[in-house]
Protein backbone atom coordinates (compact mmCIF):
# COMPACT_ATOMS: atom_id res chain seq x y z
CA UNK A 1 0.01 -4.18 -1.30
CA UNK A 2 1.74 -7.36 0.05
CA UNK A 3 3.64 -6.75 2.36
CA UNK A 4 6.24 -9.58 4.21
CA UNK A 5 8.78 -9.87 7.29
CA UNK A 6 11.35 -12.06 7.57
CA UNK A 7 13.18 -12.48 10.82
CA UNK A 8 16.87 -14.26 10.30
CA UNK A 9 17.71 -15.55 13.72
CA UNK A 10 21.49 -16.32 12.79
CA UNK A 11 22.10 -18.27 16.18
CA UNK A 12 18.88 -19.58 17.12
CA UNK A 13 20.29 -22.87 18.03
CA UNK A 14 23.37 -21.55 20.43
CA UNK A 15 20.84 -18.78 21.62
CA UNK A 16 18.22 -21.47 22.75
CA UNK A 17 21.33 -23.94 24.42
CA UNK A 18 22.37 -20.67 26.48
CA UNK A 19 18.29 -20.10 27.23
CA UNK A 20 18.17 -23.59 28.44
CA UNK A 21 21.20 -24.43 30.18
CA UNK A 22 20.28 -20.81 32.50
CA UNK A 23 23.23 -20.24 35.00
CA UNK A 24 25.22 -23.15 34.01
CA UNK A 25 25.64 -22.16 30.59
CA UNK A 26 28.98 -20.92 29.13
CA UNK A 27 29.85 -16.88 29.22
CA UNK A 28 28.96 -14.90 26.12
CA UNK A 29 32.48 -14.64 25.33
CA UNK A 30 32.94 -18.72 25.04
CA UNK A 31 33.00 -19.95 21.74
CA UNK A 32 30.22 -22.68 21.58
CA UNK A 33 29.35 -25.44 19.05
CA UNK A 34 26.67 -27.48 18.87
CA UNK A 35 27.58 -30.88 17.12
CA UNK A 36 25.96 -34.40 15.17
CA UNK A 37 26.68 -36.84 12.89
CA UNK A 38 27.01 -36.44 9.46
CA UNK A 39 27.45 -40.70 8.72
CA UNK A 40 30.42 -41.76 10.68
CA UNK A 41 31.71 -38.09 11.05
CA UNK A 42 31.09 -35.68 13.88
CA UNK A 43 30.43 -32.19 12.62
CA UNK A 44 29.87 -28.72 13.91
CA UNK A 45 26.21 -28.20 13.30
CA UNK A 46 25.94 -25.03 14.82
CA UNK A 47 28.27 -22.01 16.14
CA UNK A 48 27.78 -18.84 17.85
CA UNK A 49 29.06 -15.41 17.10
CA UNK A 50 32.02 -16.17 19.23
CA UNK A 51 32.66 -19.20 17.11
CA UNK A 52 31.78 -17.71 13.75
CA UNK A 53 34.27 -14.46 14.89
CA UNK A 54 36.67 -17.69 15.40
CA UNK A 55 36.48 -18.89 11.76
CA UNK A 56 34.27 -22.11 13.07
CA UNK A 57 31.52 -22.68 10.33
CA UNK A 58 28.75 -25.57 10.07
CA UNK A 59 29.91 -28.50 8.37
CA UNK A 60 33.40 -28.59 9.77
CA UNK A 61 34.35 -31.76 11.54
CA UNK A 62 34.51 -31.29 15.60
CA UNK A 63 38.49 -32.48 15.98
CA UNK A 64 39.40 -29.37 13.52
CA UNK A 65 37.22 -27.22 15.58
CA UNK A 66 38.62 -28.78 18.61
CA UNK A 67 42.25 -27.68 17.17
CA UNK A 68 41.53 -24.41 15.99
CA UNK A 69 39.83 -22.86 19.15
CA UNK A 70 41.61 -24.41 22.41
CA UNK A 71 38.87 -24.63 24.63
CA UNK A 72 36.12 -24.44 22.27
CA UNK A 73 32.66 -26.02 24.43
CA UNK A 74 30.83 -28.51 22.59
CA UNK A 75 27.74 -29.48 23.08
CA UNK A 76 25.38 -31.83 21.35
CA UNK A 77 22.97 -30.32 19.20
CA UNK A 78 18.55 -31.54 19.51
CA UNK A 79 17.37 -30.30 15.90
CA UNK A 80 13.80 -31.87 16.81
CA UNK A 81 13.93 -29.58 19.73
CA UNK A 82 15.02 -26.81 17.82
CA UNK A 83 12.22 -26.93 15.40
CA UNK A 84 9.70 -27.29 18.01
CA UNK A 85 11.11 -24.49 19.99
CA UNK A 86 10.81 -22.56 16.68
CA UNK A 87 7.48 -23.15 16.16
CA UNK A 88 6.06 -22.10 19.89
CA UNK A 89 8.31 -18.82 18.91
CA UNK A 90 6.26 -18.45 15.90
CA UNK A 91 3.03 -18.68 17.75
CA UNK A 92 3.74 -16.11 20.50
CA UNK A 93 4.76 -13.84 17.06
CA UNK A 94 1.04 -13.82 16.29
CA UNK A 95 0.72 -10.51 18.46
CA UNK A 96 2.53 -8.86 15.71
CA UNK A 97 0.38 -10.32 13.19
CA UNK A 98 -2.36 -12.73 12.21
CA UNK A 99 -0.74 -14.53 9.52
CA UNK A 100 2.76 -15.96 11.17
CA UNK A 101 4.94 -19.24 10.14
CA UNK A 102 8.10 -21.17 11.09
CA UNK A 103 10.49 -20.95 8.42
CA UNK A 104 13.30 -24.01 9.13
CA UNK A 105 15.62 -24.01 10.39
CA UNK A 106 16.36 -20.35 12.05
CA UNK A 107 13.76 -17.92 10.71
CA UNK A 108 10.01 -16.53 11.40
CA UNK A 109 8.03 -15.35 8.02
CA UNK A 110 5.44 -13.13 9.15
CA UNK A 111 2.72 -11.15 6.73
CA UNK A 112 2.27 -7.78 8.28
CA UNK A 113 -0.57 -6.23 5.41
CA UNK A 114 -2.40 -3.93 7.16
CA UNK A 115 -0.69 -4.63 11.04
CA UNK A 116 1.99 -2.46 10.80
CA UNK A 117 -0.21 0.50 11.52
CA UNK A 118 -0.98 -1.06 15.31
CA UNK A 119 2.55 -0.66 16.26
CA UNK A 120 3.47 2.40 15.21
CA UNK A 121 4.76 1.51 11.59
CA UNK A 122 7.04 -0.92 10.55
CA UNK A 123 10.40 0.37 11.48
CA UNK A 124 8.48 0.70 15.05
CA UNK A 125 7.10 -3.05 14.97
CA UNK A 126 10.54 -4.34 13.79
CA UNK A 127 12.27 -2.39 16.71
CA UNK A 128 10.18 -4.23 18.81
CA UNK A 129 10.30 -7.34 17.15
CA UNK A 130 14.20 -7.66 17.47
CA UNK A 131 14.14 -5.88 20.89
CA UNK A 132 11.79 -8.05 22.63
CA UNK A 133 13.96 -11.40 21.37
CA UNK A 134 17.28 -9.38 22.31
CA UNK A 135 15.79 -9.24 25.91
CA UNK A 136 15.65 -13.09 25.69
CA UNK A 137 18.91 -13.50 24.51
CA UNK A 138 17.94 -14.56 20.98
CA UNK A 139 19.94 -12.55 17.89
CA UNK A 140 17.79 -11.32 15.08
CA UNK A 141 17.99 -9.33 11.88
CA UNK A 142 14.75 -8.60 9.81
CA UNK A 143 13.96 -7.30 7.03
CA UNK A 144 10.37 -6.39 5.30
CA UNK A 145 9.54 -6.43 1.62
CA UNK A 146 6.71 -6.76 -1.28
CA UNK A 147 7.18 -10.56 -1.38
CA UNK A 148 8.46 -13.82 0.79
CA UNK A 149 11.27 -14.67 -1.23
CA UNK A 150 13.04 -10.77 -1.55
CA UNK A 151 12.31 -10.59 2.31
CA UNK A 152 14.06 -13.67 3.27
CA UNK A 153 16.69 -12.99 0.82
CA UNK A 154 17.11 -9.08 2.18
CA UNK A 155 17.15 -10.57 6.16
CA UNK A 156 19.96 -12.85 5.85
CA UNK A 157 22.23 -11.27 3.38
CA UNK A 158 21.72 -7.57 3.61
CA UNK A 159 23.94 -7.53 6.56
CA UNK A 160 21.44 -4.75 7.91
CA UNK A 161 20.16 -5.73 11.50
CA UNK A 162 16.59 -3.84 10.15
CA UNK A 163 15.97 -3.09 6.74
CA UNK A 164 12.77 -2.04 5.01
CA UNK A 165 12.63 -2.07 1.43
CA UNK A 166 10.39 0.75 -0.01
CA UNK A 167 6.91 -0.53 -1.09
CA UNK A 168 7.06 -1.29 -5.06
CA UNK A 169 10.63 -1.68 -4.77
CA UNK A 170 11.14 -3.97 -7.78
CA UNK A 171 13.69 -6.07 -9.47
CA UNK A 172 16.58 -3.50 -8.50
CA UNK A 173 16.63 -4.37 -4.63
CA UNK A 174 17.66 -7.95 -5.27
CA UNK A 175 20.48 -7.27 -8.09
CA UNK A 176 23.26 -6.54 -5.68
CA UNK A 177 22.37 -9.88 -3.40
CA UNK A 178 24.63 -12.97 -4.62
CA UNK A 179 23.22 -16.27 -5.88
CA UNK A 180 22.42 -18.29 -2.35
CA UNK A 181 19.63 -15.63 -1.50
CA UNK A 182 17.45 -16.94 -4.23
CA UNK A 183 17.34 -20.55 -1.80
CA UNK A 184 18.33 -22.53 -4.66
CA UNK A 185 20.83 -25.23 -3.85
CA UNK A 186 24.20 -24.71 -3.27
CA UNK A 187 25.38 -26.81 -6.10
CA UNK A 188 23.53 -25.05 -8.40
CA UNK A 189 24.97 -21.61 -6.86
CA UNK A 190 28.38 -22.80 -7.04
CA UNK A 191 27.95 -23.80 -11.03
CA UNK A 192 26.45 -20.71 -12.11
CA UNK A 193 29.73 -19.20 -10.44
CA UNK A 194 31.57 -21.40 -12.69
CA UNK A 195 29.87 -20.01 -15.41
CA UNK A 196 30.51 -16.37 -14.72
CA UNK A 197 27.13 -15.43 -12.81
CA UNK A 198 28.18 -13.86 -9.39
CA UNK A 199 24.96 -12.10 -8.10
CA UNK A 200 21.12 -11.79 -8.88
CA UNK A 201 21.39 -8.63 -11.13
CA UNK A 202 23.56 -10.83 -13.83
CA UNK A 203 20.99 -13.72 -13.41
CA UNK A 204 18.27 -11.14 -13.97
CA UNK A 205 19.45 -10.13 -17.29
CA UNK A 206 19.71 -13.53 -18.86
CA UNK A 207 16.91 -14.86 -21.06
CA UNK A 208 14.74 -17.44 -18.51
CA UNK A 209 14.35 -20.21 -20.83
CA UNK A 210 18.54 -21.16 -21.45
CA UNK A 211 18.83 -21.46 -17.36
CA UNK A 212 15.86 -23.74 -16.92
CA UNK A 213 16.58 -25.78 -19.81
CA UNK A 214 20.18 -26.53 -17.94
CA UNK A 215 19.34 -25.85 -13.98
CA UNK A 216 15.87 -27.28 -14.23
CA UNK A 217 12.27 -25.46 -13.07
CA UNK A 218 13.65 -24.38 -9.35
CA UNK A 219 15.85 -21.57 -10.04
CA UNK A 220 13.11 -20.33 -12.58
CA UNK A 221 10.42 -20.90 -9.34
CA UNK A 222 12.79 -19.21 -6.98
CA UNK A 223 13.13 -15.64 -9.40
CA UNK A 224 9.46 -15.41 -9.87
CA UNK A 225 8.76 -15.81 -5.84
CA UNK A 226 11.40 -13.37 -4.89
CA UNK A 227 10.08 -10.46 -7.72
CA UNK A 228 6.63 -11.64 -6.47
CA UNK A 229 5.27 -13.12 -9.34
CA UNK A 230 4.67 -16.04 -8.14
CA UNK A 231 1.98 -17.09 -4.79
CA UNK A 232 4.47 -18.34 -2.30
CA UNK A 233 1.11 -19.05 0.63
CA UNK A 234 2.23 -18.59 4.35
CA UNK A 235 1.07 -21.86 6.51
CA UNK A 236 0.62 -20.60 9.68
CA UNK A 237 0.81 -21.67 12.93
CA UNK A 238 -2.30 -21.48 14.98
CA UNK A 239 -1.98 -22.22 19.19
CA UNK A 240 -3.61 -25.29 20.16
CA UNK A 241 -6.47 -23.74 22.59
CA UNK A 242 -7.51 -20.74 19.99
CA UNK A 243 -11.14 -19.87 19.83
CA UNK A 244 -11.93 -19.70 16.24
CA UNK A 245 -14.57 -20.24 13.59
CA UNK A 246 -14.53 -20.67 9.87
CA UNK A 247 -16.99 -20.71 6.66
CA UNK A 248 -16.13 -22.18 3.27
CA UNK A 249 -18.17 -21.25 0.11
CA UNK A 250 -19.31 -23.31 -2.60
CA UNK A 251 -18.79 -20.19 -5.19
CA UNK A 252 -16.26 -17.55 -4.21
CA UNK A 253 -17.57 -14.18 -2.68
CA UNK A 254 -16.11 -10.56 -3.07
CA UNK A 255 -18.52 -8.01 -2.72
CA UNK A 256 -18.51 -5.97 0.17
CA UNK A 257 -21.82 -6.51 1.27
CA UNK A 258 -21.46 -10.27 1.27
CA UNK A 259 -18.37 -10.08 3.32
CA UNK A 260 -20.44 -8.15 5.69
CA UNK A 261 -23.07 -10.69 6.04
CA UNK A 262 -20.91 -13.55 6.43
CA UNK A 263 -18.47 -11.29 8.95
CA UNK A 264 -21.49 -11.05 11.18
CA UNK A 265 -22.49 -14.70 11.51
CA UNK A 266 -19.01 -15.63 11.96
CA UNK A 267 -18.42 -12.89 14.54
CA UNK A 268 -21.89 -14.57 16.82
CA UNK A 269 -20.72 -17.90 16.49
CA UNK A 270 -17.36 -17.04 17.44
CA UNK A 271 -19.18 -15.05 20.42
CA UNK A 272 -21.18 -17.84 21.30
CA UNK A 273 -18.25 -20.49 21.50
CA UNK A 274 -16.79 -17.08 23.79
CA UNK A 275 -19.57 -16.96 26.04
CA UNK A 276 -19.35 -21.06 26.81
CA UNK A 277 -15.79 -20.31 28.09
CA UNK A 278 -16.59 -17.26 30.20
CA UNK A 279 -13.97 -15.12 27.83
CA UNK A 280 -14.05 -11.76 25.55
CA UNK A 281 -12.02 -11.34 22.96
CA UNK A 282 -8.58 -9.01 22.95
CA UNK A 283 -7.92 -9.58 19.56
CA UNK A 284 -9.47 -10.93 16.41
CA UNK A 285 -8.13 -12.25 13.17
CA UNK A 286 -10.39 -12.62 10.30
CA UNK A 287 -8.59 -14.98 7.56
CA UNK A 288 -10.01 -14.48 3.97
CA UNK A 289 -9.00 -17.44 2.24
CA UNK A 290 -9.13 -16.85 -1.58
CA UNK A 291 -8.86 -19.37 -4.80
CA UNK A 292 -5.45 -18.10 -5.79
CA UNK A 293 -4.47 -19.43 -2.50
CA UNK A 294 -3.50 -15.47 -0.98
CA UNK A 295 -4.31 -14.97 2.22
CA UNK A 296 -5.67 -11.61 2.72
CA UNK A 297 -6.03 -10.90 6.85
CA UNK A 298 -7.35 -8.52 8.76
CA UNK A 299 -6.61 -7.63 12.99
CA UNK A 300 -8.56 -5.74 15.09
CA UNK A 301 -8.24 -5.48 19.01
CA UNK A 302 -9.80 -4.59 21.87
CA UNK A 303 -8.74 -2.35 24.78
CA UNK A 304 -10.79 -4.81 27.19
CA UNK A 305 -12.41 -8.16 26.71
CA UNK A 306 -15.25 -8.03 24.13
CA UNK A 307 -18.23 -10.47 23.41
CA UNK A 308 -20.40 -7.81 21.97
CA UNK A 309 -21.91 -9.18 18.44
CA UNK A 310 -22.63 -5.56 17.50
CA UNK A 311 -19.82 -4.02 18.51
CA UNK A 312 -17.17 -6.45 17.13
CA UNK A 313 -18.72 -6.88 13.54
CA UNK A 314 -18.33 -2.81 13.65
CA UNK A 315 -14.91 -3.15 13.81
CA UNK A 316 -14.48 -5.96 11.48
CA UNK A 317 -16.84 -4.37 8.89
CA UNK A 318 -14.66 -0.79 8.93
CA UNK A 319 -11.46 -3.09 7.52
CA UNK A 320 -13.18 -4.65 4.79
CA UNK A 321 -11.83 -1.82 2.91
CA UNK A 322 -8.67 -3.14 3.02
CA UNK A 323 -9.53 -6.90 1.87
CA UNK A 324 -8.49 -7.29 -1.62
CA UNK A 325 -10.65 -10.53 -2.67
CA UNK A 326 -9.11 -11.09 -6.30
CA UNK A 327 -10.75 -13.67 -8.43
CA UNK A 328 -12.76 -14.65 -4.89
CA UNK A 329 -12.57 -15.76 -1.20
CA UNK A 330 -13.61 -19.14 -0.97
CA UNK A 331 -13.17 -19.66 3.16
CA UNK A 332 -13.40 -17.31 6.29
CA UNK A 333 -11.67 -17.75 9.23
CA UNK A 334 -12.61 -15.94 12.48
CA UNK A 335 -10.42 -16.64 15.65
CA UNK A 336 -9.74 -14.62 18.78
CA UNK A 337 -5.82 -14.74 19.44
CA UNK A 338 -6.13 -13.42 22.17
CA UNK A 339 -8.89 -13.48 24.58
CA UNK A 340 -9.23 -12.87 28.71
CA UNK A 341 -12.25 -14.27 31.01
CA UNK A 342 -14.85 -11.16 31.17
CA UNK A 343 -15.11 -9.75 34.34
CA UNK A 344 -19.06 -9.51 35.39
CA UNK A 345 -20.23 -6.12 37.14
CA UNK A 346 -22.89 -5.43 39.07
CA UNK A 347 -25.47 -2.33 37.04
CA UNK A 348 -25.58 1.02 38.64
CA UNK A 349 -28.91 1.64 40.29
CA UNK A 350 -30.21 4.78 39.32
CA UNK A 351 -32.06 5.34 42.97
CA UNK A 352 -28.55 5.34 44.57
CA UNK A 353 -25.49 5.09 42.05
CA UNK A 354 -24.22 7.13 39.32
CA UNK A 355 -23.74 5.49 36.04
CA UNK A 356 -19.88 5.10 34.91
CA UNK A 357 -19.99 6.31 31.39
CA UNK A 358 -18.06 3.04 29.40
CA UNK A 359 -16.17 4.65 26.82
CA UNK A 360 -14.25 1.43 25.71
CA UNK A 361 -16.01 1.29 22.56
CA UNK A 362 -15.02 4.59 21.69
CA UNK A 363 -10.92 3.25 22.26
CA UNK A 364 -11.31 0.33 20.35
CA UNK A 365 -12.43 2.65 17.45
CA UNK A 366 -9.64 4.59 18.00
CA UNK A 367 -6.68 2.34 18.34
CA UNK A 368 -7.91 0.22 15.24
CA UNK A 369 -7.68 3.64 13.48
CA UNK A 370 -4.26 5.33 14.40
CA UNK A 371 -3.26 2.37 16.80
CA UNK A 372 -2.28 1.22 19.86
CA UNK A 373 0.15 2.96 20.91
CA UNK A 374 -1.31 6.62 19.65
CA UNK A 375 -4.08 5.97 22.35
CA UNK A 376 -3.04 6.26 25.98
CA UNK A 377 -3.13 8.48 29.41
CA UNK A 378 -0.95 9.66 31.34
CA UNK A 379 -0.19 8.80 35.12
CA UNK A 380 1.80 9.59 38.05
CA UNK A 381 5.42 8.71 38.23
CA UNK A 382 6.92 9.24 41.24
CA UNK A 383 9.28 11.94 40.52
CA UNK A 384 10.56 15.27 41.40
CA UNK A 385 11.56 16.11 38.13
CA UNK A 386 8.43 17.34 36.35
CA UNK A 387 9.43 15.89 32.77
CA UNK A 388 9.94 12.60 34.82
CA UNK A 389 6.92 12.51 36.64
CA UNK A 390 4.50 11.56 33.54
CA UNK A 391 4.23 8.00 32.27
CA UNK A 392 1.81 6.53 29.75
CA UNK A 393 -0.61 3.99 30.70
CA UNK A 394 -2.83 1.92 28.15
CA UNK A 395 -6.30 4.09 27.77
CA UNK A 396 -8.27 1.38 29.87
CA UNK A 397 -5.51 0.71 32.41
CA UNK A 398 -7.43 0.43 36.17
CA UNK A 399 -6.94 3.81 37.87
CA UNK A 400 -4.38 3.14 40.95
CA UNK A 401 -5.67 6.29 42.37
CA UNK A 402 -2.19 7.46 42.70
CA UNK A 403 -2.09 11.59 41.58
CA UNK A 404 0.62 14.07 41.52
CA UNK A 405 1.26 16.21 44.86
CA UNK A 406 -1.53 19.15 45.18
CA UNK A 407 0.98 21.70 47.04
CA UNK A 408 2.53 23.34 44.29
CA UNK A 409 0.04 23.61 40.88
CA UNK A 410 1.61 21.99 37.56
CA UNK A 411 1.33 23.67 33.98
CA UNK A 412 -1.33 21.97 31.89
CA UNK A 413 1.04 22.31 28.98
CA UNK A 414 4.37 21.05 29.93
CA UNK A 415 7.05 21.42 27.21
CA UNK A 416 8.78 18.38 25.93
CA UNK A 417 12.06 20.32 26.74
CA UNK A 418 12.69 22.88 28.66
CA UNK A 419 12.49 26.11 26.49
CA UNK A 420 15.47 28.67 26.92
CA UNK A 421 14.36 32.02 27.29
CA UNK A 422 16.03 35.90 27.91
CA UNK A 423 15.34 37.08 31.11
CA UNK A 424 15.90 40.44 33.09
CA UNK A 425 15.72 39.08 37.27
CA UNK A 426 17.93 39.53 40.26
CA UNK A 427 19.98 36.61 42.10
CA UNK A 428 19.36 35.01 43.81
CA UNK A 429 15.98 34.30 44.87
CA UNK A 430 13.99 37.06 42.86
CA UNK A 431 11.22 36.11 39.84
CA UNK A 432 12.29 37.83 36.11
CA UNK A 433 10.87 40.92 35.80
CA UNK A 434 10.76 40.30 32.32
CA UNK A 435 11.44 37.68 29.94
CA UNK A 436 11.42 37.06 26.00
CA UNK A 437 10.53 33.88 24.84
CA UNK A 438 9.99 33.22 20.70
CA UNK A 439 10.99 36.50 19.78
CA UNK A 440 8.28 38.47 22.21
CA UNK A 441 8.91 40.08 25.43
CA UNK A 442 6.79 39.93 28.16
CA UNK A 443 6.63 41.64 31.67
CA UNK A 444 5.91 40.25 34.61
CA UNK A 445 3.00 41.53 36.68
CA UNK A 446 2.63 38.65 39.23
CA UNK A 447 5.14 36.03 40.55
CA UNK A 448 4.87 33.07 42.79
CA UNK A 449 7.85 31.40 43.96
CA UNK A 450 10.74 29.86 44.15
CA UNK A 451 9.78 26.05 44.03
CA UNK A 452 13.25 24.08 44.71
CA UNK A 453 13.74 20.95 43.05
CA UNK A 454 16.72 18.98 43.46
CA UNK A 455 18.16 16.61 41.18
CA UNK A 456 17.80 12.75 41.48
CA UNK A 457 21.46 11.91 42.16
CA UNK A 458 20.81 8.16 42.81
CA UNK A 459 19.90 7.95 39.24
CA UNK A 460 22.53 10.03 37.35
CA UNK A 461 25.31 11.33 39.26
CA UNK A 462 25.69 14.73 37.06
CA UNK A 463 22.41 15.44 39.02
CA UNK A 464 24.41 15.33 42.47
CA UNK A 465 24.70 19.27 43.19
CA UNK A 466 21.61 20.12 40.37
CA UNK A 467 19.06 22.79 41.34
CA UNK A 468 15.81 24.27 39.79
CA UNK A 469 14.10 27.16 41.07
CA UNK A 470 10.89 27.06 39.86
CA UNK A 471 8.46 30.25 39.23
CA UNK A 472 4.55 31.17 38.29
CA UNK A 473 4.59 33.82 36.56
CA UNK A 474 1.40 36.19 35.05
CA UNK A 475 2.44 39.12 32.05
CA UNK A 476 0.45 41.80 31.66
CA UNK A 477 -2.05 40.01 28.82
CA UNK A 478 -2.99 37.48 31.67
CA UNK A 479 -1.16 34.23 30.28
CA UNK A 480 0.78 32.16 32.96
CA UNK A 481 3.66 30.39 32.46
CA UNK A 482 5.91 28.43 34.36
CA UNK A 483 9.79 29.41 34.05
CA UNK A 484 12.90 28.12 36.41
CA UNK A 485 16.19 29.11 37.01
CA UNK A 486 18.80 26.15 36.07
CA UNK A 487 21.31 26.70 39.84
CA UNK A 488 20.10 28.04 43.24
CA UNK A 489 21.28 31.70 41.98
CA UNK A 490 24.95 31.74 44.09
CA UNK A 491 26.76 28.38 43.66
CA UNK A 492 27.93 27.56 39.72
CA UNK A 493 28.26 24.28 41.06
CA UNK A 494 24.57 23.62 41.12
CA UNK A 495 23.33 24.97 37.40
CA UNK A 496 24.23 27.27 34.27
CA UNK A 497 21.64 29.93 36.20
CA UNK A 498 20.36 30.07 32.88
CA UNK A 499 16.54 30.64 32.60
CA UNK A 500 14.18 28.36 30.60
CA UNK A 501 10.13 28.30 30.23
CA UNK A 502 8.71 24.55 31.06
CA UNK A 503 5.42 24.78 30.73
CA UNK A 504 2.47 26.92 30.15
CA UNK A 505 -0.91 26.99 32.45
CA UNK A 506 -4.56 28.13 31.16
């Protein structure tokens, strides 16, 4: 199924005039407006939050704004520059997704079938969607649906910063939503107002041919793209230096096997345009064109750079499951997005070296399964705090050679939190004799310990006076656990002197 973003950025021309303007520009708290001409009049062309909060709208003329807000900063606005500025944004959005497009003047469309899954889901990609352009100052709501028009219409009037409609959602999403977020013009919003119609759901239950007969075809074009049945194609942007490929058919193809055939020789020309460049790929879209003029696409990427024929038709061929072709595809598209110079080693010699098994093909199977993120390792973090002192790494990441500190041994298993468990031990320095943890008590036979660990007061001052006293402990079955004491056993001030299990070794 179809599936859409749209991303609503609501001040994408004030956000970009703060961006560019760096230390000089105006605090957050400023109300700014960007103006133009509309004719001989000067109007507010664009506001901020501060200036929307301040009743200032687009449209109003600058000497009203000027009167309302005493010392309101004006600015003149660069629409050319905004709409180029948009479409670099939509080009560095292709990491999310193959098929990505400017939609004028403040919004991204993006079709995420089948690239969700790479970042952890959608509500997982649209976190990071809206938190990577929060980090840049940019404001963003988005929204995801089964079509364009009901995801456009869902991002800006929703008033949701993230909202995912359920997949097969139907009509009854878009009944609540007034008129405007069907995009049909405001005069024809404002006389169907006139008329009684208020919002989508009463539009919706009115017989089709009356409201074309008196609004014309649009508002009939506009209901059919937001219930999605109607193509609304996604033109998207494509960065000027992309290594790519294509094939267009004189009769459309669909079986699988075809697809196959045609996936290879795309996938050696591709690696042959590659190899001229000195680059693997990181990333490959394949674009299946088809005659209905759907896009169906299809990502794959690589945990290093790849200009393997083999091994990169593999990973094309295991998504063709997921290519719908319809009535046909009629064009192929093969370009690597994103693609790195390939570093050149020397082969192990079997008379002196050992051979490095290369287990990068096995990742790249992997993370185009479950995805990125579900594949990584985990490293040193320098730490005294044991559930701090693990980070993850991507699965290829060069090793640093840093490890954790050999002098005290750390549980193989080390709880996600600190498990609370009954204990009978004396203060303040002695290992439990016993303990119960998940309903079963177990003696100690063996102890090793205490391990002190203090708390890292220069991050969180709670931690100032914090104490753990660690312990290795063996029961009498022979399992090994590691337990600590929360407080060095005599001063309340440094922990509850509650015990808790952390870990488990073996």
């Amino acid at each position: 199924m179809t599936r859409v973003v749209s991303l609503f950025l609501s001040t994408w021309s004030t956000d970009r005039a703060r961006r560019k303007a760096g230390d000089a520009a105006p605090p957050p708290e400023a109300p700014l407006v960007l103006i133009g001409r509309d004719k001989n009049r000067r109007v507010v062309l664009a506001a901020d939050a501060a200036a929307f909060a301040a009743g200032l709208r687009p449209g109003m003329p600058v000497t009203k704004a000027q009167v309302l807000v005493p010392g309101l900063v004006v600015q003149d606005a660069d629409p050319a520059a905004d709409a180029e500025a948009l479409e670099r944004l939509a080009v560095w959005m292709l990491r999310f997704a193959p098929i990505v497009a400017p939609d004028p003047a403040c919004g991204i469309v993006i079709d995420s079938t089948g690239a969700d899954h790479l970042h952890g889901g959608e509500a997982a990609m649209l976190e990071g969607m809206i938190g990577r352009l929060a980090m840049s100052g940019i404001a963003a709501r988005a929204a995801v649906a089964d079509s364009r028009g009901t995801a456009h219409a869902l991002a800006r009037h929703s008033g949701q910063p993230i909202l995912i409609a359920p997949p097969g959602h139907g009509r009854s999403i878009l009944e609540p939503l007034p008129l405007e977020a069907l995009r049909i013009a405001p005069s024809t919003a404002a006389e169907l107002r006139r008329l009684g119609f208020q919002r989508i759901g009463d539009l919706l239950k009115q017989p089709r041919a009356p409201l074309v007969l008196r609004f014309g075809p649009e508002i009939g074009r506009r209901i059919d793209q937001a219930l999605g049945d109607t193509a609304e194609p996604i033109e998207q942007v494509r960065p000027p230096d992309i290594v790519e490929v294509r094939r267009a058919f004189a009769e459309p193809i669909g079986a699988a096997e075809t697809l196959a055939l045609y996936i290879g020789i795309l996938v050696a020309q591709l690696c042959e345009r590659l190899e001229k460049r000195g680059l693997g790929a990181r990333r490959l879209d394949l674009i299946c064109q088809r005659v209905d003029s759907q896009a169906q696409a299809v990502r794959v990427g690589m945990a290093t750079p790849v200009r393997d024929v083999k091994r990169l038709t593999r990973l094309l061929c295991d998504k063709i499951e997921t290519i719908a072709p319809g009535f046909g595809i009629e064009m192929m598209t093969l370009a690597a997005t994103s693609a790195q110079p390939v570093e050149r080693r020397q082969m192990a010699s079997a008379l002196v070296d050992d051979s490095v098994p290369d287990v990068s093909d096995l990742i790249d199977t992997l993370i185009n399964r479950v995805g990125e993120r579900a594949v990584y390792r985990l490293a040193p973090v320098a730490s005294d705090v044991p559930e701090r002192s693990v980070g993850r790494i991507a699965a290829m990441a060069a090793d640093t050679g840093v490890t954790w500190p050999g002098h005290w041994p750390r549980p193989s298993r080390l709880l996600p939190q600190p498990d609370p468990v009954e204990t009978v031990a004396l203060l303040p320095d002695h290992p439990p004799v016993s303990f119960t943890w998940r309903g079963v008590r177990r003696r100690v036979k063996r102890a090793d310990g205490p391990e002190r660990v203090f708390g890292e007061w220069w991050k969180r001052d709670a931690e100032l006076a914090a104490v753990r006293d660690y312990f290795r402990v063996e029961d009498d079955a022979g399992e090994r656990y590691w337990l600590y004491r929360a407080g060095d056993g005599e001063d309340q001030a440094t922990g509850s002197h509650r015990w808790f299990l952390h870990g488990v070794f073996g």
